[in-house]
Protein backbone atom coordinates (compact mmCIF):
# COMPACT_ATOMS: atom_id res chain seq x y z
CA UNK A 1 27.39 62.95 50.70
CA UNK A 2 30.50 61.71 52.96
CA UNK A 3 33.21 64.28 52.85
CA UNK A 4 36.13 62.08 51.95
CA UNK A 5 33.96 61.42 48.71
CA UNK A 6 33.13 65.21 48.71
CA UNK A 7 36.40 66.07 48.29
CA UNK A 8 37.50 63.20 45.43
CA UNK A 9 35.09 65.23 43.64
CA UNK A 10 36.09 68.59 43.89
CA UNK A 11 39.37 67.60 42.69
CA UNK A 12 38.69 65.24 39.98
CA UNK A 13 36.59 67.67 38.34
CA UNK A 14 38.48 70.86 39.27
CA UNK A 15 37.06 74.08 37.30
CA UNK A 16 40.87 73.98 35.09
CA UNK A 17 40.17 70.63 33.91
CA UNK A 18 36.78 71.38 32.32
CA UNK A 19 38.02 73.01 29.21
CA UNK A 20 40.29 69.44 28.70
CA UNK A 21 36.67 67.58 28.93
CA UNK A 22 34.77 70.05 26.58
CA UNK A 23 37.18 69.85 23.49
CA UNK A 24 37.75 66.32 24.45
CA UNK A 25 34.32 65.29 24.19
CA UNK A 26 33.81 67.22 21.18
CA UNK A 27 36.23 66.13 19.23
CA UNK A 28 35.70 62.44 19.81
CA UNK A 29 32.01 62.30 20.48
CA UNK A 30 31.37 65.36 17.35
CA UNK A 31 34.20 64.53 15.14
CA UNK A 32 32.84 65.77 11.95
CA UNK A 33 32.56 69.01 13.33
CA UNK A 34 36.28 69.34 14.04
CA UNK A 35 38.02 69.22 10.21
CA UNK A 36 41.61 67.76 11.77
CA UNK A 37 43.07 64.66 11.83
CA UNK A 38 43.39 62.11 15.05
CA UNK A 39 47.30 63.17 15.12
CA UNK A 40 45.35 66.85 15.11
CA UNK A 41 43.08 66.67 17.48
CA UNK A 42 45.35 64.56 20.22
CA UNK A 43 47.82 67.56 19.37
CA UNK A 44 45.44 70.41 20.12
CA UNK A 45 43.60 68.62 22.74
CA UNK A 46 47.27 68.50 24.84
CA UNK A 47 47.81 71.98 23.63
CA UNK A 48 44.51 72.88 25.56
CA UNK A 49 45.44 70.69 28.44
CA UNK A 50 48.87 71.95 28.76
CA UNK A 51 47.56 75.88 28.39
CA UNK A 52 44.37 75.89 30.14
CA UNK A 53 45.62 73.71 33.08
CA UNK A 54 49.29 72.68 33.60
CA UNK A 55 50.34 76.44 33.40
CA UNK A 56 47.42 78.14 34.71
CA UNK A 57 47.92 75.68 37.72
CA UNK A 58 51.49 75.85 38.17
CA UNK A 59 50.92 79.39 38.47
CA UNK A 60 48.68 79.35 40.86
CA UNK A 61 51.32 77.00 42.77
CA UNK A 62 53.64 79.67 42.43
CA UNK A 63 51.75 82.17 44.01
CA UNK A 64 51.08 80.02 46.95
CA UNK A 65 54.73 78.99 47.42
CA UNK A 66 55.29 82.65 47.67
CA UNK A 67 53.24 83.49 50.01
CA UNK A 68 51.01 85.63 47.53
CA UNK A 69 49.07 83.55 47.76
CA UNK A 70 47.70 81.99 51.42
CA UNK A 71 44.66 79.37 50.21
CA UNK A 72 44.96 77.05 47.59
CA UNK A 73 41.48 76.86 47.39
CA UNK A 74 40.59 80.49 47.49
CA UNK A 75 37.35 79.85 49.15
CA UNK A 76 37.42 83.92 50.19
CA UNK A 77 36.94 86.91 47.99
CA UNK A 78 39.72 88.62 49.09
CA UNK A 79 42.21 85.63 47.82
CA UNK A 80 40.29 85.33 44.72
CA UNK A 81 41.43 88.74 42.39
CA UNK A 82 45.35 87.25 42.02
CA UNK A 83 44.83 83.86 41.01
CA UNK A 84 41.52 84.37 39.06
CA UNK A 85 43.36 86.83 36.73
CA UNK A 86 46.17 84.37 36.35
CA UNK A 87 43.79 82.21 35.30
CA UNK A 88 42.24 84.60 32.84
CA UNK A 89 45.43 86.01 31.27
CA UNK A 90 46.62 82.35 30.17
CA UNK A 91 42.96 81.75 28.61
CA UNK A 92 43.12 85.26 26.73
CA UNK A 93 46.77 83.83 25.26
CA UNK A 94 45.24 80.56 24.39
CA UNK A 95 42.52 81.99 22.69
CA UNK A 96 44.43 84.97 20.71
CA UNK A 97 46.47 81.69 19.35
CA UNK A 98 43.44 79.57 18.64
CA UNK A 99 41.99 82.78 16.81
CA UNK A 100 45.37 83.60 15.08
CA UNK A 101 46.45 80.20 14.26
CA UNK A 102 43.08 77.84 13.30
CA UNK A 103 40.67 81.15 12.51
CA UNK A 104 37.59 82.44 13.98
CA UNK A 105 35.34 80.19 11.57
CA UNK A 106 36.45 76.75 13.24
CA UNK A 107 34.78 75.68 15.97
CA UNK A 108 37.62 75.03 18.58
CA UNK A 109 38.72 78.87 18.23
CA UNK A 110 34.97 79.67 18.60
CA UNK A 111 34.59 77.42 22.07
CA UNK A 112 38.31 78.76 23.75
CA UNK A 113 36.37 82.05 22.90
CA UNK A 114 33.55 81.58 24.89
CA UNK A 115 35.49 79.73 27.63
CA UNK A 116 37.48 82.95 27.74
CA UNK A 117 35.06 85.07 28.55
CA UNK A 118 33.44 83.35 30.65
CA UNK A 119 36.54 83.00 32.79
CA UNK A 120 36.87 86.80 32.68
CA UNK A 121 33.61 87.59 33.45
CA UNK A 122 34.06 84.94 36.92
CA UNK A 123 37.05 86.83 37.60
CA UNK A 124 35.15 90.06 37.39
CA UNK A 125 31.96 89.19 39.28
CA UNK A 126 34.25 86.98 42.39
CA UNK A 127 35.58 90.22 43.34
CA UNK A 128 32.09 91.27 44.68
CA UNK A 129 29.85 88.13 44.68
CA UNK A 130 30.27 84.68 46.09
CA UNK A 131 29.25 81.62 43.67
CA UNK A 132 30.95 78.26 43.06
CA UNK A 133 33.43 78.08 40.33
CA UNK A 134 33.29 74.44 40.47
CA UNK A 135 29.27 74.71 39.56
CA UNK A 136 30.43 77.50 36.85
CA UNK A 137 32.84 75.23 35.26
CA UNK A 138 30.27 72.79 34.98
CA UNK A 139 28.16 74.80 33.71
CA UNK A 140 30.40 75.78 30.81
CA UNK A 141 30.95 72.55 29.88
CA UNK A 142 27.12 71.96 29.50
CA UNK A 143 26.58 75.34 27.79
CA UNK A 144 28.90 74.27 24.78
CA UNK A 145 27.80 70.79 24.61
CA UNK A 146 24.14 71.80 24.53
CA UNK A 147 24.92 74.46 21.60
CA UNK A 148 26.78 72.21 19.50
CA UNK A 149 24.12 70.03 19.82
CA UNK A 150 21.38 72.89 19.38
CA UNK A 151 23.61 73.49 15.96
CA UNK A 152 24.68 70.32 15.08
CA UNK A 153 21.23 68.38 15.69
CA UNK A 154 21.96 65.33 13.98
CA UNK A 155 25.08 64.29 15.80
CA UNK A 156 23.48 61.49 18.27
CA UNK A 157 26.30 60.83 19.87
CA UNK A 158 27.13 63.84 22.21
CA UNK A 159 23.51 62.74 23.60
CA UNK A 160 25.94 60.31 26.06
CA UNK A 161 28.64 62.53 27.28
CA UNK A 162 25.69 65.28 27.89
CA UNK A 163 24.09 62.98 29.89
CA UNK A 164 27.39 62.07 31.81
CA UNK A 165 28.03 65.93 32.04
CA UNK A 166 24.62 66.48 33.61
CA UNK A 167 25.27 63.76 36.53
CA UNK A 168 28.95 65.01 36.87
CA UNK A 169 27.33 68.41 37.59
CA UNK A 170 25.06 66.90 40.03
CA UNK A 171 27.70 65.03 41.94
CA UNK A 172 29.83 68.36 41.68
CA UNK A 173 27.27 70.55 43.19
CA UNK A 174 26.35 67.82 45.84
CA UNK A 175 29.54 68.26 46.99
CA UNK A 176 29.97 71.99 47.22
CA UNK A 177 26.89 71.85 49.32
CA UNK A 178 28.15 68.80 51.61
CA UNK A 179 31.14 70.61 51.85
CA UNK A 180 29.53 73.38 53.07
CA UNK A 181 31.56 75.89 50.96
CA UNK A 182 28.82 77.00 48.86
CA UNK A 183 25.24 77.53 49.52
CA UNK A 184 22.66 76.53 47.05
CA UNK A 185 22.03 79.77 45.26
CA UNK A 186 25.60 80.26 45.25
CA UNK A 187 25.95 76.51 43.31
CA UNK A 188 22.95 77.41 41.22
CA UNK A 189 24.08 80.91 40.43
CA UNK A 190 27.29 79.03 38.84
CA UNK A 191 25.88 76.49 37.38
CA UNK A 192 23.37 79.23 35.15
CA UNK A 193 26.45 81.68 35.13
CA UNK A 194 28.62 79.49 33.12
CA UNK A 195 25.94 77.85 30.73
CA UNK A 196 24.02 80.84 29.57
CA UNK A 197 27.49 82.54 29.41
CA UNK A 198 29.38 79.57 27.42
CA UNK A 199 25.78 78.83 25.28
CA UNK A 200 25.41 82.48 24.08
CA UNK A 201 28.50 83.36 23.16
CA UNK A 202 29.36 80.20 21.15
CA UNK A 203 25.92 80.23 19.32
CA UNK A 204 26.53 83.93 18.94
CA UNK A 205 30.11 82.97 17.15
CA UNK A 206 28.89 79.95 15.12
């Protein structure tokens, strides 16, 4: 893959922006599932946008602007700790809102969940392991897609924006490897990482 296009990639489907495409597919793709109105669900889905990128992101910004932070793109484990918990403590917020606010039984508080914790477990296992986050991101995004559909069988039309998911994640880890940031255990490892992760814990909620 050429690098320039490599790169497009990485950014268009950054690992903060995956949570946006989740609930965003879900709630116009599985609609029924979701009991809120359009107004509702454009409200929520900029809540999620706002919370699980903008801020994590600006943050992250922050850091680097202040020297606390070196590499944007925290390719090394020994950038990764500062940012990654950043990350996770605006998640855990979003989530104890979603819980508090909409209730454990509905399914968006039920995927944040899951997205949560598999953003704290990343955080956790970065400190000692190297693995793409992009891959892991992706690989969240197919784990909730795939249970929803496991759960909700008869909704046809997530079938599409699976199968869009699935090439995304193929054109994401094609460019980790072209890159040469990540080796292919490392994109693979990610990739498994965030599904099983995302999968189990939202079919364990549900």
């Amino acid at each position: 893959m050429n690098l320039r296009l490599a790169k497009v990639i990485s950014i268009v489907a950054h690992p903060l922006l995956m949570p946006t495409l989740a609930f965003f597919i879900v709630f116009y793709f599985a609609g029924t599932t979701v009991p809120f109105s359009a107004e509702g669900k454009l409200s929520l889905l900029g809540l999620i946008f706002v919370s699980t990128f903008l801020f994590p992101f600006g943050s992250i910004l922050l850091l680097h602007t202040t020297a606390l932070l070196g590499n944007l793109q925290v390719d090394e484990k020994t950038s990764r700790p500062l940012p990654y918990v950043t990350v996770t403590v605006f998640y855990t917020m979003i989530t104890y809102f979603f819980v508090d606010k909409v209730g454990i039984a509905v399914l968006p508080s039920s995927m944040i969940i899951a997205v949560a914790i598999t953003t704290a477990l990343t955080t956790v296992l970065s400190t000692f392991l190297s693995f793409s986050i992009h891959s892991t991101a992706m690989g969240g995004v197919l784990g909730l897609l795939f249970c929803v559909k496991a759960i909700y069988y008869e909704i046809n039309t997530l079938i599409y924006p699976i199968a869009f998911c699935i090439l995304l994640a193929g054109l994401v880890m094609t460019a980790r490897l072209s890159m040469q940031k990540r080796t292919l255990l490392q994109v693979f490892f990610g990739l498994a990482l965030g599904f099983f992760c995302c999968f189990g814990v939202l079919y364990f909620l549900i």
